[in-house]
Protein backbone atom coordinates (compact mmCIF):
# COMPACT_ATOMS: atom_id res chain seq x y z
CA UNK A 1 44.16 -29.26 23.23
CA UNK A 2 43.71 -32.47 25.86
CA UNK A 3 47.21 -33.55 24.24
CA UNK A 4 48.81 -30.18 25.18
CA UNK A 5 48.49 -30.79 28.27
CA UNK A 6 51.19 -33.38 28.01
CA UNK A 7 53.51 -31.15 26.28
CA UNK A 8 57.04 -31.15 27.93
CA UNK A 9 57.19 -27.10 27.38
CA UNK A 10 55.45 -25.31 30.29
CA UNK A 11 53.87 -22.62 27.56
CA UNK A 12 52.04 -24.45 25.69
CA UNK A 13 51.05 -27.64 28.89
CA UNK A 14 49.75 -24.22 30.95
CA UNK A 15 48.72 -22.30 28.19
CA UNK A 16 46.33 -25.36 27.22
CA UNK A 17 45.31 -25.41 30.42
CA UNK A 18 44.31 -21.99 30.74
CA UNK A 19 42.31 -22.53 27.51
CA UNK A 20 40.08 -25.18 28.61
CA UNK A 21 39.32 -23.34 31.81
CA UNK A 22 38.34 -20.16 29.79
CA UNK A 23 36.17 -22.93 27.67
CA UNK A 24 34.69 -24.24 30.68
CA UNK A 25 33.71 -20.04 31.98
CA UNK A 26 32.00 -19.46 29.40
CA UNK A 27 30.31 -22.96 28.61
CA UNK A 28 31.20 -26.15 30.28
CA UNK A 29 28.59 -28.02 28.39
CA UNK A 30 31.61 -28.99 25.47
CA UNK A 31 33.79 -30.43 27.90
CA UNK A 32 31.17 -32.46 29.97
CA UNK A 33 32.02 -35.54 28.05
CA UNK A 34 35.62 -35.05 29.08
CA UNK A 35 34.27 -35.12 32.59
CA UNK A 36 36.62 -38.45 33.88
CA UNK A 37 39.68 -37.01 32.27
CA UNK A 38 39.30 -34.11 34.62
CA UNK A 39 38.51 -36.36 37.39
CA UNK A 40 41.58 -38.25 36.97
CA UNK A 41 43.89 -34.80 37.21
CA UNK A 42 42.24 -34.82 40.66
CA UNK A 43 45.06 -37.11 41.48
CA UNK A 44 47.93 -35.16 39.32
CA UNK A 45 51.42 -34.25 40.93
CA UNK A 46 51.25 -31.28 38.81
CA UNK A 47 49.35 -28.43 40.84
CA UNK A 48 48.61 -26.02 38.05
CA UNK A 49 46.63 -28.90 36.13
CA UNK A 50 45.04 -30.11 39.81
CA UNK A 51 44.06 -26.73 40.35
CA UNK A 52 42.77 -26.57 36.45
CA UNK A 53 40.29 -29.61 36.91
CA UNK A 54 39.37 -28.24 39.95
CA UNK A 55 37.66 -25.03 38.79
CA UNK A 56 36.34 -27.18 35.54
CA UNK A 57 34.58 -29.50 37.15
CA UNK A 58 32.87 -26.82 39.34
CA UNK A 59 31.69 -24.97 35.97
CA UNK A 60 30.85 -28.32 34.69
CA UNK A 61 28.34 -28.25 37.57
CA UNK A 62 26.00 -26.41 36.27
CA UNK A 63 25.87 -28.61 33.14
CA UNK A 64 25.97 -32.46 35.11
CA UNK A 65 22.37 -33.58 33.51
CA UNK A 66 24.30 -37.42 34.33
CA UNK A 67 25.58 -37.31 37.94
CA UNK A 68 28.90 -37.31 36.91
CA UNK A 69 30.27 -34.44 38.67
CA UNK A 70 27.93 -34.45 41.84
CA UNK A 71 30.02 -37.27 42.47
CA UNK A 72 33.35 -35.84 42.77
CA UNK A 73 32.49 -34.20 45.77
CA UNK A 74 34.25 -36.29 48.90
CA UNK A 75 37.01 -35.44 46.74
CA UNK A 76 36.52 -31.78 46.60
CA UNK A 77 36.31 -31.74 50.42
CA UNK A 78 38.99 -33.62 51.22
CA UNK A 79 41.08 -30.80 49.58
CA UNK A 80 39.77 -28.54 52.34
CA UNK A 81 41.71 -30.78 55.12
CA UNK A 82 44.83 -31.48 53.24
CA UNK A 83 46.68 -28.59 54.84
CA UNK A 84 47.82 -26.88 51.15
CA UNK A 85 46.00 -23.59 51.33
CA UNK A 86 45.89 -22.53 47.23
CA UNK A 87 43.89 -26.32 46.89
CA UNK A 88 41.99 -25.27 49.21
CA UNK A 89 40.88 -21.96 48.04
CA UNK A 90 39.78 -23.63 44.46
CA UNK A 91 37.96 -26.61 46.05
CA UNK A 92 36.11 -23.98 48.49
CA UNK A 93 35.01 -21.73 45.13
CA UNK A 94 34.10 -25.66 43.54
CA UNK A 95 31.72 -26.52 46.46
CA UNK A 96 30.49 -22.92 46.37
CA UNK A 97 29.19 -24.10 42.60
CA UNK A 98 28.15 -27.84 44.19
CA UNK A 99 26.22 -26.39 46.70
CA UNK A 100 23.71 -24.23 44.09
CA UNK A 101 23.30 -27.12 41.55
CA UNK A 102 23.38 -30.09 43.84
CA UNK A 103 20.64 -29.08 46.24
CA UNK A 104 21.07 -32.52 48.09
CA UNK A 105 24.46 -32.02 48.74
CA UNK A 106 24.20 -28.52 49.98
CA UNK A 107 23.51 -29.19 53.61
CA UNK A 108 27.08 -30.99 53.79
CA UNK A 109 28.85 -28.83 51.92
CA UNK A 110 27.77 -25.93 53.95
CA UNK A 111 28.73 -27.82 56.98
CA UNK A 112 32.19 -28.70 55.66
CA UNK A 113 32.92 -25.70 54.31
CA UNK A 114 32.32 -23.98 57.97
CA UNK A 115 35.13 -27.43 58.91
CA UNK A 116 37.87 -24.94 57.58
CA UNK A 117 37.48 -23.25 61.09
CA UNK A 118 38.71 -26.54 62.65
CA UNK A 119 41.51 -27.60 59.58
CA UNK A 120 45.09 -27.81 60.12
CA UNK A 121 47.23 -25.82 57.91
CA UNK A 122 51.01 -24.25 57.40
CA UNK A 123 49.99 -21.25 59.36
CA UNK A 124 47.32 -20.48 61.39
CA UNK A 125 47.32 -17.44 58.65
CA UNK A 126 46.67 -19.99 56.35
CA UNK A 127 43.48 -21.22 57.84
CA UNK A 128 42.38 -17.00 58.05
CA UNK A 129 42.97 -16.32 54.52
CA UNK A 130 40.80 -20.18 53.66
CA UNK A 131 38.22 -18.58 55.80
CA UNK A 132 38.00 -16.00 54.12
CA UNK A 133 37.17 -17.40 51.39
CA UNK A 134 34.40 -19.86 52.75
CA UNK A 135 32.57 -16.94 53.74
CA UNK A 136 32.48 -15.41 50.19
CA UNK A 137 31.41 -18.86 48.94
CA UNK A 138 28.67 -18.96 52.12
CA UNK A 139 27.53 -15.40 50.39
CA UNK A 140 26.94 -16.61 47.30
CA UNK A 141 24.03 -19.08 47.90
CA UNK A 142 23.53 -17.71 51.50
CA UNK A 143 19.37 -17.32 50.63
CA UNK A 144 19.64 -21.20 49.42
CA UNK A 145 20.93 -22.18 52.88
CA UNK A 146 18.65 -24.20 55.20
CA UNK A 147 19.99 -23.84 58.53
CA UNK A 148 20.36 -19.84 58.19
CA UNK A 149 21.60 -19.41 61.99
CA UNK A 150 24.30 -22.05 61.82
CA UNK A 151 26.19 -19.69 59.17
CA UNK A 152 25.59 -16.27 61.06
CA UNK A 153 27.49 -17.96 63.82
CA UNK A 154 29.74 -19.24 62.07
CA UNK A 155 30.54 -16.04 59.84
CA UNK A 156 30.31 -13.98 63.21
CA UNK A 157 33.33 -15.45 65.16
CA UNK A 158 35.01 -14.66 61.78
CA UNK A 159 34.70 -10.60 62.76
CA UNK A 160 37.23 -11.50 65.37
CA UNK A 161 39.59 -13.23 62.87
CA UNK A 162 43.08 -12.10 63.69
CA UNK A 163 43.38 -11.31 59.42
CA UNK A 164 42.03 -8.30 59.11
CA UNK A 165 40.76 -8.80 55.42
CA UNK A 166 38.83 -12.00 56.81
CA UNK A 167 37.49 -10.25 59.77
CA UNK A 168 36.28 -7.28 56.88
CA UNK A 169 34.64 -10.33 54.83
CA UNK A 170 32.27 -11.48 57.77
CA UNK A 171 31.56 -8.25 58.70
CA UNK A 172 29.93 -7.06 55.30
CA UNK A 173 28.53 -10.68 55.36
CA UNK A 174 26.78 -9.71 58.26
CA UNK A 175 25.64 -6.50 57.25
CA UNK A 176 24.35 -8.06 54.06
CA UNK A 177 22.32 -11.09 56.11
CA UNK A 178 22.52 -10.65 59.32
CA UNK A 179 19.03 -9.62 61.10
CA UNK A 180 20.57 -9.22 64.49
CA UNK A 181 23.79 -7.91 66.55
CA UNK A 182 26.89 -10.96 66.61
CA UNK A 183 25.67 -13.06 70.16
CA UNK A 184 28.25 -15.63 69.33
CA UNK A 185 31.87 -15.99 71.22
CA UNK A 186 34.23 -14.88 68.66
CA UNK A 187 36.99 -17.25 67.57
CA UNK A 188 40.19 -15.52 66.71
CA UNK A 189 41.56 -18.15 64.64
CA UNK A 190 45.14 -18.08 67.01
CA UNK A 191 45.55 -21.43 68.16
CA UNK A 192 45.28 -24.84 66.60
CA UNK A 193 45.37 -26.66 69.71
CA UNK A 194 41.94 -25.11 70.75
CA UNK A 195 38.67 -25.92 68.55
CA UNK A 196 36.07 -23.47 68.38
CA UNK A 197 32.71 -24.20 69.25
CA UNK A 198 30.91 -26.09 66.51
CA UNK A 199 27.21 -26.51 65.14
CA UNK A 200 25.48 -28.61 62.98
CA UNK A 201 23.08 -27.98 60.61
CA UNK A 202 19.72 -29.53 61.37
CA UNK A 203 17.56 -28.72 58.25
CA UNK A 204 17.95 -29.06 54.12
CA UNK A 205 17.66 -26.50 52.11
């Protein structure tokens, strides 16, 4: 199948590819020890297979009992500031996964996943729909996170997002996990030239 992926005809290179991510759904743990050939389409001009070894190696997460994966993350977040929005989206959903195996890691990867507010993209619509999806990968290991507070704020100047499905994402985020009323200045997400406030987080989870 790792051949296939050669293959000059798009059906069977994608359909390969396709295969292996199914593989790696529904049990990474066969294609751990194919963990640096996935690393190595980190680097691929072909987006389909980047965005391929992107979602593997965040199923392959779960199953890293040698490091190997843990360490691809600088490269995961370096996706988020490279201005192409779909790479984006998959490294986001990747760090998501990092951030509930790799307990160590998880108090930088919540912190650079919040960065997205701040990253430079096509659009400014762009950014909105990448927030978006950092808040669904916030929700799911929200009870993990240490510095709880940092990512209410953060998720609450999202409810003035100018994209309305974004603004509807940090809104049931906040209903979900939210103790207290928004007390944050919203950030509408408008203008690159102006950075919304930041915060750090102070504690590990």
């Amino acid at each position: 199948m790792f051949e296939e992926l050669s293959s000059t005809d798009a059906r069977v290179k994608y359909g390969a590819a396709k295969a292996l991510l199914n593989a790696a759904k529904e049990d990474a743990t066969g294609l751990y020890s194919h963990a640096a050939f996935f690393e190595n389409l980190l680097d691929s001009d072909n987006n389909i297979l980047k965005w391929t070894a992107i979602d593997v190696i965040g199923f392959m997460a779960a199953v890293d009992a040698d490091q190997r994966i843990a360490k691809t993350a600088d490269k995961m977040v370096s996706f988020l500031s490279a201005g192409k929005l779909i790479t984006a989206n998959h490294a986001i959903a990747t760090l998501a996964r990092f951030a509930v195996s790799f307990p160590d890691q998880r108090q930088r990867i919540t912190r650079d996943l919040m960065s997205v507010e701040r990253c430079v993209y096509d659009t400014d619509e762009c950014r909105n729909i990448a927030l978006g999806n950092v808040i669904l990968a916030l929700d799911s290991y929200f009870e993990r996170v240490g510095d709880k507070q940092a990512v209410i704020a953060f998720v609450e100047r999202q409810t003035a997002n100018t994209r309305n499905a974004t603004a509807k994402k940090a809104q049931a985020f906040l209903k979900k996990h939210a103790t207290k009323q928004p007390t944050m200045p919203a950030y509408s997400g408008r203008s690159k030239g102006r950075k919304p406030p930041t915060e750090t987080l102070t504690s590990s989870a």
